[in-house]
PDB file of N, CA and C in Angstrom:
ATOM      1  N   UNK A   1      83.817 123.521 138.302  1.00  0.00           N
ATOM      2  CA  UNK A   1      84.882 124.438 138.015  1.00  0.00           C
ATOM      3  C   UNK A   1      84.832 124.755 136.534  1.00  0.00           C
ATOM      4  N   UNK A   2      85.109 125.694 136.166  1.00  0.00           N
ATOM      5  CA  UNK A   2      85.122 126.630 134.799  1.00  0.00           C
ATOM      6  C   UNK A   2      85.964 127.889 134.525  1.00  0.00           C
ATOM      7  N   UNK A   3      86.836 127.369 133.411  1.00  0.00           N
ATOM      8  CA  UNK A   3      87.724 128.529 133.004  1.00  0.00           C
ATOM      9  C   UNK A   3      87.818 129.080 131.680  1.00  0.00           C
ATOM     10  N   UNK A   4      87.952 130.154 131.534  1.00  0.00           N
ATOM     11  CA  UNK A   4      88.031 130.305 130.333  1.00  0.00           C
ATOM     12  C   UNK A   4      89.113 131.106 129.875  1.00  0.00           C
ATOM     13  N   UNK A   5      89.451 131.643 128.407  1.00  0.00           N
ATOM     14  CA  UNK A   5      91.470 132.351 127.899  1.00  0.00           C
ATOM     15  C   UNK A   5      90.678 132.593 126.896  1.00  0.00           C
ATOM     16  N   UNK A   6      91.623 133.637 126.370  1.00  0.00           N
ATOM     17  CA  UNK A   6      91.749 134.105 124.903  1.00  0.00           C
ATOM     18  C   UNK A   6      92.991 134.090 124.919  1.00  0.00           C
ATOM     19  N   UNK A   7      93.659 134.466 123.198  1.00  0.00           N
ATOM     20  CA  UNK A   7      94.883 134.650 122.867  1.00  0.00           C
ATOM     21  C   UNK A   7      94.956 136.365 122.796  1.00  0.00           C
ATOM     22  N   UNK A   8      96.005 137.142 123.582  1.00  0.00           N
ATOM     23  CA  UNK A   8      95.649 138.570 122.618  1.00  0.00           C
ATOM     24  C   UNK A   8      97.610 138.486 122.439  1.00  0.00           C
ATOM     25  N   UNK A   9      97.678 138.923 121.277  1.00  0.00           N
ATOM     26  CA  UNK A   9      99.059 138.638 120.367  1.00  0.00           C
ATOM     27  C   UNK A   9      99.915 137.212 121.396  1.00  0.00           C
ATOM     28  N   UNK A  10     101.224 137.374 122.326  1.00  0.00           N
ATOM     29  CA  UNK A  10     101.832 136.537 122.593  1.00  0.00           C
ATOM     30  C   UNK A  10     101.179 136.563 124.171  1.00  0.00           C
ATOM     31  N   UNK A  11     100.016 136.938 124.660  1.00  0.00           N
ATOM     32  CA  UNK A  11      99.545 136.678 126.024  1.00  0.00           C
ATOM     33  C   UNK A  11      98.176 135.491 125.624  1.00  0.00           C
ATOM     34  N   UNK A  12      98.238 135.098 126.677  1.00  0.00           N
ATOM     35  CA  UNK A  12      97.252 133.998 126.871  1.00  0.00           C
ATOM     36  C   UNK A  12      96.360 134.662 128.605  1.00  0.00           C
ATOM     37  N   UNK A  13      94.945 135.047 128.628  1.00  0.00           N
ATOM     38  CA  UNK A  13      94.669 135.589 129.385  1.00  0.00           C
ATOM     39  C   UNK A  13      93.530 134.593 129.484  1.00  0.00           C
ATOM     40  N   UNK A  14      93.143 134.240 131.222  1.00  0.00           N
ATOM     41  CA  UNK A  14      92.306 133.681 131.146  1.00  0.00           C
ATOM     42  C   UNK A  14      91.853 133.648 132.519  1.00  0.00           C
ATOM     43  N   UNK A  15      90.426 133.474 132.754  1.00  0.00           N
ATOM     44  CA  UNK A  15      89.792 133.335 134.648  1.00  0.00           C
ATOM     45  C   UNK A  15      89.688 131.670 134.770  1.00  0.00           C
ATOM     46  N   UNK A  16      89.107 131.631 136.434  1.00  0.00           N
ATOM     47  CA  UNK A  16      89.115 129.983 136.207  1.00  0.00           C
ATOM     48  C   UNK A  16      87.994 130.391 137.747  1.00  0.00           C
ATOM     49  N   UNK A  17      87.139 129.866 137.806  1.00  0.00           N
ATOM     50  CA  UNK A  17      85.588 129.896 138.444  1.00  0.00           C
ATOM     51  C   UNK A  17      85.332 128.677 139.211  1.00  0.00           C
ATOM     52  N   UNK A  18      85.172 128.791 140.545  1.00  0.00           N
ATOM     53  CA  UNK A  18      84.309 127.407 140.949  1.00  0.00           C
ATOM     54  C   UNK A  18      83.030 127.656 141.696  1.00  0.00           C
ATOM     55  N   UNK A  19      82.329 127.121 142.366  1.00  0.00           N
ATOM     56  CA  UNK A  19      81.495 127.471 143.642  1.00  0.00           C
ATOM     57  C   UNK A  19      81.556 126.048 144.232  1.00  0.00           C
ATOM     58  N   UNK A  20      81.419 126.086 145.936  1.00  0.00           N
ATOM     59  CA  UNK A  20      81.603 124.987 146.753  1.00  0.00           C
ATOM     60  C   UNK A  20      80.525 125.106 147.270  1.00  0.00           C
ATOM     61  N   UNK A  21      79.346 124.383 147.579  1.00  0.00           N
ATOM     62  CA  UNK A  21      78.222 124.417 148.622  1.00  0.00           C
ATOM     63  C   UNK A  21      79.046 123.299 149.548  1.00  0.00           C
ATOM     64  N   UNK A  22      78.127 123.692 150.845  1.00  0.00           N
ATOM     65  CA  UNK A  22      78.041 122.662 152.227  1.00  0.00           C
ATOM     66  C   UNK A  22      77.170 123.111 152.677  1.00  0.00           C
ATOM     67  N   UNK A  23      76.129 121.983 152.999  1.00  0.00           N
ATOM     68  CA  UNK A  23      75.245 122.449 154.373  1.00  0.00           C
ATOM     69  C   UNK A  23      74.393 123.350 153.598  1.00  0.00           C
ATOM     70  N   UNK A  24      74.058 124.480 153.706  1.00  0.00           N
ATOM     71  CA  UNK A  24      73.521 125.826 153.346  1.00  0.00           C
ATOM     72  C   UNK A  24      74.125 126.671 153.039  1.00  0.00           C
ATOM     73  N   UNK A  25      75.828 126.548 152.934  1.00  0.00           N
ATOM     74  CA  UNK A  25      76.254 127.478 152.401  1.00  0.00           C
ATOM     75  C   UNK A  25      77.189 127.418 151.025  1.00  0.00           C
ATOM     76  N   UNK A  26      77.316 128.452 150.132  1.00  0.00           N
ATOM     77  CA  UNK A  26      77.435 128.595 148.940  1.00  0.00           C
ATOM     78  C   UNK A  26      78.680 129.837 148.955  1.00  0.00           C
ATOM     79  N   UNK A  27      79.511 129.341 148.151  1.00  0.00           N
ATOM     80  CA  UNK A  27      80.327 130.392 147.989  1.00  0.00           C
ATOM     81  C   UNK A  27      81.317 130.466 146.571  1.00  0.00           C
ATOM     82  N   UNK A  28      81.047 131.546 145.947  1.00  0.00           N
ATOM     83  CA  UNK A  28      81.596 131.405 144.541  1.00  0.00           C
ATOM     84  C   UNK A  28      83.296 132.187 144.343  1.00  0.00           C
ATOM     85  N   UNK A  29      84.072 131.412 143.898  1.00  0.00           N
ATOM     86  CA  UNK A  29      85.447 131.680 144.158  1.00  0.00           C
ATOM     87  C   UNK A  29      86.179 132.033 142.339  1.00  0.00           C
ATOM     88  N   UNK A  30      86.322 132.924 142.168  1.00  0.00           N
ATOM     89  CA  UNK A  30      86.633 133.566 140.912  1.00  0.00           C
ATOM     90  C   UNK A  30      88.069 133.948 140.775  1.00  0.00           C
ATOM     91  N   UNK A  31      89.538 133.257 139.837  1.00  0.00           N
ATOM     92  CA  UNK A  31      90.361 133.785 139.845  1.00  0.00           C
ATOM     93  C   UNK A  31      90.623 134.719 138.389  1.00  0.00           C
ATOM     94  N   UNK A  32      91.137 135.555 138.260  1.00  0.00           N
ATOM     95  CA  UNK A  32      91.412 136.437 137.100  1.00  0.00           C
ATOM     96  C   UNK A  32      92.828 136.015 136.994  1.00  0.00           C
ATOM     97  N   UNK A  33      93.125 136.998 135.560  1.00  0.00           N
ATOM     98  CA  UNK A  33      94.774 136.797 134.862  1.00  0.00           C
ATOM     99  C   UNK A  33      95.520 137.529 135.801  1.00  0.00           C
ATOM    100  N   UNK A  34      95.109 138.639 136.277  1.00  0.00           N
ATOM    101  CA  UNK A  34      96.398 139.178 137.563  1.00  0.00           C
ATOM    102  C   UNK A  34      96.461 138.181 138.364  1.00  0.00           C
ATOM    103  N   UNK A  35      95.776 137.785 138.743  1.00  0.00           N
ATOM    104  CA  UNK A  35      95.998 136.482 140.334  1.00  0.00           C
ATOM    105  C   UNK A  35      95.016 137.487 141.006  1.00  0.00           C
ATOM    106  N   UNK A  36      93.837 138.536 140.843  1.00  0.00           N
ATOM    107  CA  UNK A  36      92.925 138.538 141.892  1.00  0.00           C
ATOM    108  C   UNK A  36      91.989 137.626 142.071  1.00  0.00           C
ATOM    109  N   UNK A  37      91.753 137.479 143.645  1.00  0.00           N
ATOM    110  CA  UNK A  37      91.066 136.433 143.960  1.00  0.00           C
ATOM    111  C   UNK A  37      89.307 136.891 144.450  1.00  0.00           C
ATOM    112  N   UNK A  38      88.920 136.600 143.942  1.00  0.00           N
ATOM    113  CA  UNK A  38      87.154 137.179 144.520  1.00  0.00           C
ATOM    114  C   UNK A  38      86.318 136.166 145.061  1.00  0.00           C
ATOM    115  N   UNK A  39      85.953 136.247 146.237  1.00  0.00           N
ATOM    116  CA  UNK A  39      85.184 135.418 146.973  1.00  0.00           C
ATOM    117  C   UNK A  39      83.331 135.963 147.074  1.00  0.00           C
ATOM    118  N   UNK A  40      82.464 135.117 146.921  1.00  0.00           N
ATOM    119  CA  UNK A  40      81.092 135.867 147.202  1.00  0.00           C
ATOM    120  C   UNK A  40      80.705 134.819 147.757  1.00  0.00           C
ATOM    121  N   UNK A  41      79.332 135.030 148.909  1.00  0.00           N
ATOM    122  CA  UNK A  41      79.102 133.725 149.528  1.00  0.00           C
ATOM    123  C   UNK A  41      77.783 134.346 149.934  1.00  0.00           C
ATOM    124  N   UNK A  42      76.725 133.195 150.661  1.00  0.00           N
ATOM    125  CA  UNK A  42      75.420 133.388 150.730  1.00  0.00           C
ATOM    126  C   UNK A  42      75.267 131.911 151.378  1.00  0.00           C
ATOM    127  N   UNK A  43      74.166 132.330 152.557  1.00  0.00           N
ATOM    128  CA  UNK A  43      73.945 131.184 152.935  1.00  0.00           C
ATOM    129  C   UNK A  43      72.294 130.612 153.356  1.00  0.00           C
TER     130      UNK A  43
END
């Protein structure tokens, strides 16, 4: 898992990243500062 922020004036903006394997499959799970959620996967 991996996240990262900046400061821009009184906001604090930042994503936060993981990927989970099982088995053969792989899937990378990405959150942003709105709360979108992005899923990519490959197996």
């Amino acid at each position: 898992m991996t996240s990262s922020g900046t400061n821009k004036g009184e906001l604090f903006l930042a994503d936060v990243n993981t990927q989970l394997k099982r088995n053969n499959i792989t899937t990378d799970i990405n959150v942003d500062t709105n709360s979108n959620i992005h899923r990519g996967g490959c197996i």
